[in-house]
C-alpha atoms as a PDB file:
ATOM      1  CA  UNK A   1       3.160 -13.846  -8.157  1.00  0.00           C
ATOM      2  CA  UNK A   2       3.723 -11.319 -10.860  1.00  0.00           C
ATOM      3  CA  UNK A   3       4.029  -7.843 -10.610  1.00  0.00           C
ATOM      4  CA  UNK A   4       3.487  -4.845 -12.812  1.00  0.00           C
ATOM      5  CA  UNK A   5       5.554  -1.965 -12.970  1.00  0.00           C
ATOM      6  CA  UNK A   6       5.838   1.471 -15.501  1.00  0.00           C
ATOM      7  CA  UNK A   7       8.926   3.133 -17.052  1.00  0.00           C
ATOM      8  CA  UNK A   8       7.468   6.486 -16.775  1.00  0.00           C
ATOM      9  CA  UNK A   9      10.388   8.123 -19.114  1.00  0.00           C
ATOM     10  CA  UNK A  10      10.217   5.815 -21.584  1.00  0.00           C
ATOM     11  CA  UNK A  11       5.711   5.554 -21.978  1.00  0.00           C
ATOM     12  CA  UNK A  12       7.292   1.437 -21.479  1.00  0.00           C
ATOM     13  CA  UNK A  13       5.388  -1.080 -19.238  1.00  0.00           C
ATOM     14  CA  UNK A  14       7.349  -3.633 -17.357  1.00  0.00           C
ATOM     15  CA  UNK A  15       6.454  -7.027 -16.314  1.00  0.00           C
ATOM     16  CA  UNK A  16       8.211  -8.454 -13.808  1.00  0.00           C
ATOM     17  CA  UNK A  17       7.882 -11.945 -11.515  1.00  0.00           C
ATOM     18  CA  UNK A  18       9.297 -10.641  -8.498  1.00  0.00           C
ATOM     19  CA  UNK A  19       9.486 -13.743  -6.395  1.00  0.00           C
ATOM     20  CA  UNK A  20      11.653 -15.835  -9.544  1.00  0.00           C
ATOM     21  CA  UNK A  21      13.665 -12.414 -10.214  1.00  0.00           C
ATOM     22  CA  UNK A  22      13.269 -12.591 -13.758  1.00  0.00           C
ATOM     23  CA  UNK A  23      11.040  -9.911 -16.454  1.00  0.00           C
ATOM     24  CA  UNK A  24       7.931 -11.440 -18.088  1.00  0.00           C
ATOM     25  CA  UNK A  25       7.696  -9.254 -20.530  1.00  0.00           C
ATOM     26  CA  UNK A  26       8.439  -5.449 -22.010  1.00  0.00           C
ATOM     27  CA  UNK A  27       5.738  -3.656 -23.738  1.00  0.00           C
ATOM     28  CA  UNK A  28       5.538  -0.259 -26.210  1.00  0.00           C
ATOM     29  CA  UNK A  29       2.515   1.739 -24.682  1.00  0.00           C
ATOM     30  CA  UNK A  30       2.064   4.050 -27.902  1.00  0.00           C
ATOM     31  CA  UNK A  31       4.120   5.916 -30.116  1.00  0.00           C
ATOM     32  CA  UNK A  32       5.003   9.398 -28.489  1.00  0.00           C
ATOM     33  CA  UNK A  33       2.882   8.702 -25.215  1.00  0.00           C
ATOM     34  CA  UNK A  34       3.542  10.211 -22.098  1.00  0.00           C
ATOM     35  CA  UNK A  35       2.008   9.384 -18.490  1.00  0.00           C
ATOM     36  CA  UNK A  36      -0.258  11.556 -16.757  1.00  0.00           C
ATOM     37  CA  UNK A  37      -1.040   9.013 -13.957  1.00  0.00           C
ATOM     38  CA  UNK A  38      -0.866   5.649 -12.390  1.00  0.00           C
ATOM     39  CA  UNK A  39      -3.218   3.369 -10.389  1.00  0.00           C
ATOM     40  CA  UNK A  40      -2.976  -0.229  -8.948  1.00  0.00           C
ATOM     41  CA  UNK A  41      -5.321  -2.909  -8.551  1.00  0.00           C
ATOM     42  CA  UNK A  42      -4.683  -6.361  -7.477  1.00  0.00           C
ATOM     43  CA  UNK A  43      -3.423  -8.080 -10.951  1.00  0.00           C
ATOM     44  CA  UNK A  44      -2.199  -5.619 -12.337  1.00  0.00           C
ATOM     45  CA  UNK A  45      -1.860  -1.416 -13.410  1.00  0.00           C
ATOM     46  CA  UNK A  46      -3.776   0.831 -14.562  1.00  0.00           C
ATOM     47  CA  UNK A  47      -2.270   4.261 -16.505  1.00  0.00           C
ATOM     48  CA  UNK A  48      -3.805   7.440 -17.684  1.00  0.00           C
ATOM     49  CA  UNK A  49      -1.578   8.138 -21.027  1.00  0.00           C
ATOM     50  CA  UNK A  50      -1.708  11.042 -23.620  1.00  0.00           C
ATOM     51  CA  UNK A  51      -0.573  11.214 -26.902  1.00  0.00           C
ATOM     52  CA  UNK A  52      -0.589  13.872 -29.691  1.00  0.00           C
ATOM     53  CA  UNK A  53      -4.236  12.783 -30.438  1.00  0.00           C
ATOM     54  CA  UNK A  54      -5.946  11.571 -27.487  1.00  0.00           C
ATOM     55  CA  UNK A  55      -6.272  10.365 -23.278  1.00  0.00           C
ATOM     56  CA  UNK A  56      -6.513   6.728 -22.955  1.00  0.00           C
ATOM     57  CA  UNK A  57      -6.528   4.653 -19.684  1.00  0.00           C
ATOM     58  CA  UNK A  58      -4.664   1.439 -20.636  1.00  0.00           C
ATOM     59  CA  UNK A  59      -4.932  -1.380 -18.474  1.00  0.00           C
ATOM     60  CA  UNK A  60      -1.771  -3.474 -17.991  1.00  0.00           C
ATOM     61  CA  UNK A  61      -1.942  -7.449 -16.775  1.00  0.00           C
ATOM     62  CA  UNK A  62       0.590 -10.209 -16.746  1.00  0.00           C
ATOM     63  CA  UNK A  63      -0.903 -11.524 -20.158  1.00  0.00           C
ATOM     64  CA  UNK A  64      -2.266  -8.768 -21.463  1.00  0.00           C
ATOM     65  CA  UNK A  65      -2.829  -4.700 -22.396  1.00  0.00           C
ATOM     66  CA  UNK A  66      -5.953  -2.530 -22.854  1.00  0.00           C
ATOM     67  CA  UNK A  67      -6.640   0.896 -24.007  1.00  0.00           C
ATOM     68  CA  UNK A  68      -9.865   2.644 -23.718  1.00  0.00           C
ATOM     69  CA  UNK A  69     -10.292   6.282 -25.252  1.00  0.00           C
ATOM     70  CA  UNK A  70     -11.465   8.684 -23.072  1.00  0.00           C
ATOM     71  CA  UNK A  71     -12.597  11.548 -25.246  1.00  0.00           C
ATOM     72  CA  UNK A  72     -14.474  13.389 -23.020  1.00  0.00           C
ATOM     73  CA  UNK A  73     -11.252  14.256 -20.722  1.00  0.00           C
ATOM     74  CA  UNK A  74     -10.920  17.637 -21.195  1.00  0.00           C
ATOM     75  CA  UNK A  75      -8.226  19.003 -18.834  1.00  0.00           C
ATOM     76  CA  UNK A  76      -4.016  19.489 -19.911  1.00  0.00           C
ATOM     77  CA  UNK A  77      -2.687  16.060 -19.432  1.00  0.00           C
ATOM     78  CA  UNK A  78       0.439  16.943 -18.017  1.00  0.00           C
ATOM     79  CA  UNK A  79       3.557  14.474 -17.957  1.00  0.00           C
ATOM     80  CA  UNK A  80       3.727  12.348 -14.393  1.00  0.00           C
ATOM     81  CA  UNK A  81       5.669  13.863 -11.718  1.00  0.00           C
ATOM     82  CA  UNK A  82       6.696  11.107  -9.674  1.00  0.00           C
ATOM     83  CA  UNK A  83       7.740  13.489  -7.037  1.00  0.00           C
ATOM     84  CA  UNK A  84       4.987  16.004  -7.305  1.00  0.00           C
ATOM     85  CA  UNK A  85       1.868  13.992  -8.202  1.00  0.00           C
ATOM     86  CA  UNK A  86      -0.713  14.427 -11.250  1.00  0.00           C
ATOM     87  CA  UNK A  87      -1.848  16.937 -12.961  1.00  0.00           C
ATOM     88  CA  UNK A  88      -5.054  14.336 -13.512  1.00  0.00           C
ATOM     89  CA  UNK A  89      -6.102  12.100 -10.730  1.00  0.00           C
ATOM     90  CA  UNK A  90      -6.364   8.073 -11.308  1.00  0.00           C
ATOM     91  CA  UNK A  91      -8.278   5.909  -9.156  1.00  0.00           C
ATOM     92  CA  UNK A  92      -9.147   2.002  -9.827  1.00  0.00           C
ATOM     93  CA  UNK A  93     -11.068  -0.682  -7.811  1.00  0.00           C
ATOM     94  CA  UNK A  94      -9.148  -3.554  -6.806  1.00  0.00           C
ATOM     95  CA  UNK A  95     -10.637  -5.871  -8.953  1.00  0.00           C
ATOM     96  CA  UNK A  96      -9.583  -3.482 -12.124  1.00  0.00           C
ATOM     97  CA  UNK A  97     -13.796  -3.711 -12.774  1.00  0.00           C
ATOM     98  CA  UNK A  98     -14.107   0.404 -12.955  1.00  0.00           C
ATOM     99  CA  UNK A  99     -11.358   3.343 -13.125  1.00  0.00           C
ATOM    100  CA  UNK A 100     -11.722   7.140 -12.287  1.00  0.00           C
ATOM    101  CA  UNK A 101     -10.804   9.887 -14.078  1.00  0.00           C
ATOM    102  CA  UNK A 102     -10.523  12.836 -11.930  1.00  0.00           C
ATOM    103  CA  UNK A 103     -10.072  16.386 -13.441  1.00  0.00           C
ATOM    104  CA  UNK A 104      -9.156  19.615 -11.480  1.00  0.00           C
ATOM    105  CA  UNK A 105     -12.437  21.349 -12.478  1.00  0.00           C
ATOM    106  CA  UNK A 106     -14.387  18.384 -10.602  1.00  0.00           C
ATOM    107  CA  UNK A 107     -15.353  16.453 -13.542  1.00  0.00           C
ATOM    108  CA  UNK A 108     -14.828  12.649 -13.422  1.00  0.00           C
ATOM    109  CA  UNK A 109     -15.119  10.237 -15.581  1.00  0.00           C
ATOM    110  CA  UNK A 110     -16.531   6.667 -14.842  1.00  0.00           C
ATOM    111  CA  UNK A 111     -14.870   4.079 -16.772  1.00  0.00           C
ATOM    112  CA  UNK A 112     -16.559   0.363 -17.146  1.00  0.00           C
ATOM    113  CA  UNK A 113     -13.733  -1.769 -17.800  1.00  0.00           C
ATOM    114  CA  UNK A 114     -14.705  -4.682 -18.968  1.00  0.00           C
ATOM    115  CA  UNK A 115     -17.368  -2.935 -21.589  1.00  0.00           C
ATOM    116  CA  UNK A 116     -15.000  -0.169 -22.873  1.00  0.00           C
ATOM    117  CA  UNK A 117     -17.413   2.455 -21.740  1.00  0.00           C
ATOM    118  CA  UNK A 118     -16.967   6.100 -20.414  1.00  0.00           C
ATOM    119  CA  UNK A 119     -19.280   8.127 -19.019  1.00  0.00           C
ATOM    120  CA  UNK A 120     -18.346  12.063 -17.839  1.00  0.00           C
ATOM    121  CA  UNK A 121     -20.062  13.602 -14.782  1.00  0.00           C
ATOM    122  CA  UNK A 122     -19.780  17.025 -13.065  1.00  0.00           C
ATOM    123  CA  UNK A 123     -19.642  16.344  -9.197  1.00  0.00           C
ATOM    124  CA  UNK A 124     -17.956  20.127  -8.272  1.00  0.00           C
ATOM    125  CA  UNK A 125     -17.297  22.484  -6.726  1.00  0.00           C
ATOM    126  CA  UNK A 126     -13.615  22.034  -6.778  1.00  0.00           C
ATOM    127  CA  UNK A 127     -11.481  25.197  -7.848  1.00  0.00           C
ATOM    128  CA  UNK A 128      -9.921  24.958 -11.130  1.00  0.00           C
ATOM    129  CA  UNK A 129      -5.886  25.713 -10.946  1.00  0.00           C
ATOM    130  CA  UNK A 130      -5.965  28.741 -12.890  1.00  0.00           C
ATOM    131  CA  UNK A 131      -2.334  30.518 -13.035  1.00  0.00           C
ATOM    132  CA  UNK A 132      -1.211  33.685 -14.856  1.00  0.00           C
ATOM    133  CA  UNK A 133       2.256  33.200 -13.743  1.00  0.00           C
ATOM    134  CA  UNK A 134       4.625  31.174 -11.757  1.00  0.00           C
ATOM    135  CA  UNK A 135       4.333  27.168 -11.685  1.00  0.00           C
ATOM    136  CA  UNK A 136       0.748  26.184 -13.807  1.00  0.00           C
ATOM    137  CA  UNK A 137       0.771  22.769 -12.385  1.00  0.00           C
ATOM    138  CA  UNK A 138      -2.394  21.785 -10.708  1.00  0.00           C
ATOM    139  CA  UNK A 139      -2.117  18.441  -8.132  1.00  0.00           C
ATOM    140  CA  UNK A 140      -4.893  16.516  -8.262  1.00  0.00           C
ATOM    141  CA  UNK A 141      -5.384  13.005  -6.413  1.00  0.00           C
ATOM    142  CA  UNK A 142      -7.957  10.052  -6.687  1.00  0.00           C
ATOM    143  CA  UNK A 143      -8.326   7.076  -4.292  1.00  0.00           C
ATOM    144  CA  UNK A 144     -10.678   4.786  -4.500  1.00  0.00           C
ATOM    145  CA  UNK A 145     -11.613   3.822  -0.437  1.00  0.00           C
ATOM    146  CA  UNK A 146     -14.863   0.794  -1.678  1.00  0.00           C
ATOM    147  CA  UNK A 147     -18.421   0.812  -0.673  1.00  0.00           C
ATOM    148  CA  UNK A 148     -18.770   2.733  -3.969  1.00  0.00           C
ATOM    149  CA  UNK A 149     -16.842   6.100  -2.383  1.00  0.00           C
ATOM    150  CA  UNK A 150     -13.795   7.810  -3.840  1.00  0.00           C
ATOM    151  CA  UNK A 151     -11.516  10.410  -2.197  1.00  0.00           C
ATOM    152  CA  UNK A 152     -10.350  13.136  -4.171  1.00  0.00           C
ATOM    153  CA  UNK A 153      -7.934  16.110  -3.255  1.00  0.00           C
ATOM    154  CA  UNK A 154      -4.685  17.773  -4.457  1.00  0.00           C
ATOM    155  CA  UNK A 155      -3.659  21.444  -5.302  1.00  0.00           C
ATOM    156  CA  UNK A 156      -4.450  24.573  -6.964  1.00  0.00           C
ATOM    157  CA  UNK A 157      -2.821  27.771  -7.818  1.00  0.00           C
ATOM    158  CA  UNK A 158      -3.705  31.683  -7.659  1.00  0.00           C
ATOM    159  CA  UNK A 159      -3.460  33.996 -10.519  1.00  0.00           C
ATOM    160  CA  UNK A 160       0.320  34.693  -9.124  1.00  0.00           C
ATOM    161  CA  UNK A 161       1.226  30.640  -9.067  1.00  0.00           C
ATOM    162  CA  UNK A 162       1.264  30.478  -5.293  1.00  0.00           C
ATOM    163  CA  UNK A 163      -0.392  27.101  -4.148  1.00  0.00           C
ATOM    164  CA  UNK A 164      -2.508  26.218  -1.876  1.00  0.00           C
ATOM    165  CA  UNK A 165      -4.491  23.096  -0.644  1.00  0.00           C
ATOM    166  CA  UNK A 166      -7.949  21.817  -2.669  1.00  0.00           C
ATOM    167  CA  UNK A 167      -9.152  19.847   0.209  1.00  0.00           C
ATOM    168  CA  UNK A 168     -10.695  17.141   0.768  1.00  0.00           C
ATOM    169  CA  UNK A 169     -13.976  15.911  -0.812  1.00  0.00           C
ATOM    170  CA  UNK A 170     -16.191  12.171  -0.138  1.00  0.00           C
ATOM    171  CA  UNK A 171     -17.685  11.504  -3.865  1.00  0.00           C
ATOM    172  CA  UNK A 172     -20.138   8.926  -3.718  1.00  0.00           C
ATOM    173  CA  UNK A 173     -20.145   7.231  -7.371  1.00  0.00           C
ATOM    174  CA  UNK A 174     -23.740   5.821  -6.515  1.00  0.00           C
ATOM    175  CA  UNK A 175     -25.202   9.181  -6.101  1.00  0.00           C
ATOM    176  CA  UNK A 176     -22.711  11.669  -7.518  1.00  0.00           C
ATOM    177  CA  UNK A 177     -22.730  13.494  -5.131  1.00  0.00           C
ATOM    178  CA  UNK A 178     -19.877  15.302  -3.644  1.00  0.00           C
ATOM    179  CA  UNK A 179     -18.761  17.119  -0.127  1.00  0.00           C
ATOM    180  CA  UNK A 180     -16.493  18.928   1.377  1.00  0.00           C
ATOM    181  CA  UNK A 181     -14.920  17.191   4.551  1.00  0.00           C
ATOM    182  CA  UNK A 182     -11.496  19.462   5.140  1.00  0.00           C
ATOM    183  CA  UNK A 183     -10.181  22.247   3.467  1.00  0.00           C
ATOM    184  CA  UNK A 184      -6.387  22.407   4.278  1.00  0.00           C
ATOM    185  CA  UNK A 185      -5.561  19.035   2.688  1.00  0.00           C
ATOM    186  CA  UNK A 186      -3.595  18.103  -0.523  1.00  0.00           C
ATOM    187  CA  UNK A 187      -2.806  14.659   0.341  1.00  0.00           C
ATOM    188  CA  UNK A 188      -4.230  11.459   1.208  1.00  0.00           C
ATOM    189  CA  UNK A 189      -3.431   7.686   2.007  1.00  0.00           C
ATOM    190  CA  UNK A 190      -6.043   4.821   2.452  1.00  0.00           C
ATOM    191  CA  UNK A 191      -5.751   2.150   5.156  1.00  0.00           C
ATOM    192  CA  UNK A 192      -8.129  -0.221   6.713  1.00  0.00           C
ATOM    193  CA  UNK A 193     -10.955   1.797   6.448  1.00  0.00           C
ATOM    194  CA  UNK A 194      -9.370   4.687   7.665  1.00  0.00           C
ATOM    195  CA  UNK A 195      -7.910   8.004   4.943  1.00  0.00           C
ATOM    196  CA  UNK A 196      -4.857   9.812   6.680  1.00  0.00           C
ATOM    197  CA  UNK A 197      -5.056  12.991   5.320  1.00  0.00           C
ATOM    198  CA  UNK A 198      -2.483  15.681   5.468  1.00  0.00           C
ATOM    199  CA  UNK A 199      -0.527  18.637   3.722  1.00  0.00           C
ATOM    200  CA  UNK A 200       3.060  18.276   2.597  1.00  0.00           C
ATOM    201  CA  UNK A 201       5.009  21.787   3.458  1.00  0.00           C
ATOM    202  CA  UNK A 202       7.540  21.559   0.906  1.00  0.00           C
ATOM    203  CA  UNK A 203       4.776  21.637  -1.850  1.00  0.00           C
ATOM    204  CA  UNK A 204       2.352  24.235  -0.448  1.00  0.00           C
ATOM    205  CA  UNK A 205       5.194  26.118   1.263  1.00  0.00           C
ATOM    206  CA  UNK A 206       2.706  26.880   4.431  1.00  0.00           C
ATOM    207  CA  UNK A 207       3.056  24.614   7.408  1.00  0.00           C
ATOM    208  CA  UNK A 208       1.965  21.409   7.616  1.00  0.00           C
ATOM    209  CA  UNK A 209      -1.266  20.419   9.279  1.00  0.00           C
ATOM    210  CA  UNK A 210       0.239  16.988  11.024  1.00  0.00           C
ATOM    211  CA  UNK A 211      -1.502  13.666  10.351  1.00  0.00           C
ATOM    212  CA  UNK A 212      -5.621  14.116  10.478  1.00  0.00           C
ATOM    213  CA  UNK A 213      -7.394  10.688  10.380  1.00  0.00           C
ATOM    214  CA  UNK A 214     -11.091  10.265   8.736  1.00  0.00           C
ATOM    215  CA  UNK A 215     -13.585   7.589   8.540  1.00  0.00           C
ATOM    216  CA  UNK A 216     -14.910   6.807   5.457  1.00  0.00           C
ATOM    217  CA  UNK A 217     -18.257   8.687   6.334  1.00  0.00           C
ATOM    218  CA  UNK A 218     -16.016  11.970   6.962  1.00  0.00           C
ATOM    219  CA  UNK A 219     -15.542  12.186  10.585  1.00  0.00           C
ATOM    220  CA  UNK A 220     -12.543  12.983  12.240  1.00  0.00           C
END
């Protein structure tokens, strides 16, 4: 099968067969473009991407690229940090039917694929990053877990840049509505109907909390 894979550095878009060994194709994302985030689905990639004159989620297959302008995205579109994470979280069903756009100030934005369409809610309370000082970088993630529920977490900085963990909220995208299931995570992975959720050290500089396991209905 075929496999897609970004050159951050470059705002490039690599396609690649990885069972033949051999590259399907190279592909120019936009002139000056920079990566804020990156999400898989199951034929394919999707990418948040910023320019000097707008966000765009562009949707990369085998055979084909997308871009849909998402002018409603409000928050600094900070270059990816592959070690770090996003300053914008990116979240995508498997079947690359809808996308989420997840700022730090807890708006997201629905994306329809197929139509082209975005559509901006406010789901809050989540703390904006606001730093006088010190790293500005806010940390957020998206992951999309089905059943029409996304997880989103990350970090956020004080006024002196010290940071410290968002936590972790359930946002249902049927109801928009959003709540607060742990407050000392930054992180997240998705497995079999089960999010790990913890808090890297080296990023928060606090301890770490271990490996805390949740249900998709929150409970521990």
């Amino acid at each position: 099968g075929q496999a897609c894979y970004g050159e951050v550095e470059r705002a490039r878009v690599l396609v690649v067969d990885p069972v033949a060994g051999r590259r399907v194709s190279q592909r120019r994302l936009f002139e000056d473009a920079v990566v804020v985030a990156t999400a898989p689905m199951r034929q394919g990639l999707g990418l948040l991407v910023r320019d000097a004159r707008r966000t765009r989620l562009v949707v990369v297959t085998a055979s084909a690229t997308r871009a849909i302008p998402l002018p409603d995205v409000r928050a600094p579109a900070l270059p990816l940090d592959k070690a770090g994470g996003s300053s914008i979280g990116l979240a995508l069903d498997p079947d690359g039917r809808r996308a989420f756009v997840a700022e730090p100030v807890g708006r997201i934005t629905e994306v329809e694929i197929y139509r082209g369409t975005a559509r901006t809610r406010v789901v809050g309370p989540l703390r904006p990053a606001a730093a006088t000082k010190g790293p500005t970088r806010p940390v957020v993630q998206a992951v999309w877990l089905g059943d029409g529920l996304l997880a989103v977490t990350g970090l956020e900085r004080s006024a002196d840049g010290t940071p410290s963990p968002r936590g972790l909220f359930l946002v249902d995208t049927g109801t928009w509505r959003m709540r607060s299931v742990d407050p000392d995570v930054s992180r997240v992975a998705y497995a079999q109907g089960t999010i790990l959720a913890y808090q890297p050290a080296e990023f928060t500089g606090r301890a770490g909390i271990g490996l805390r396991a949740y249900t998709t209905a929150g409970a521990l």
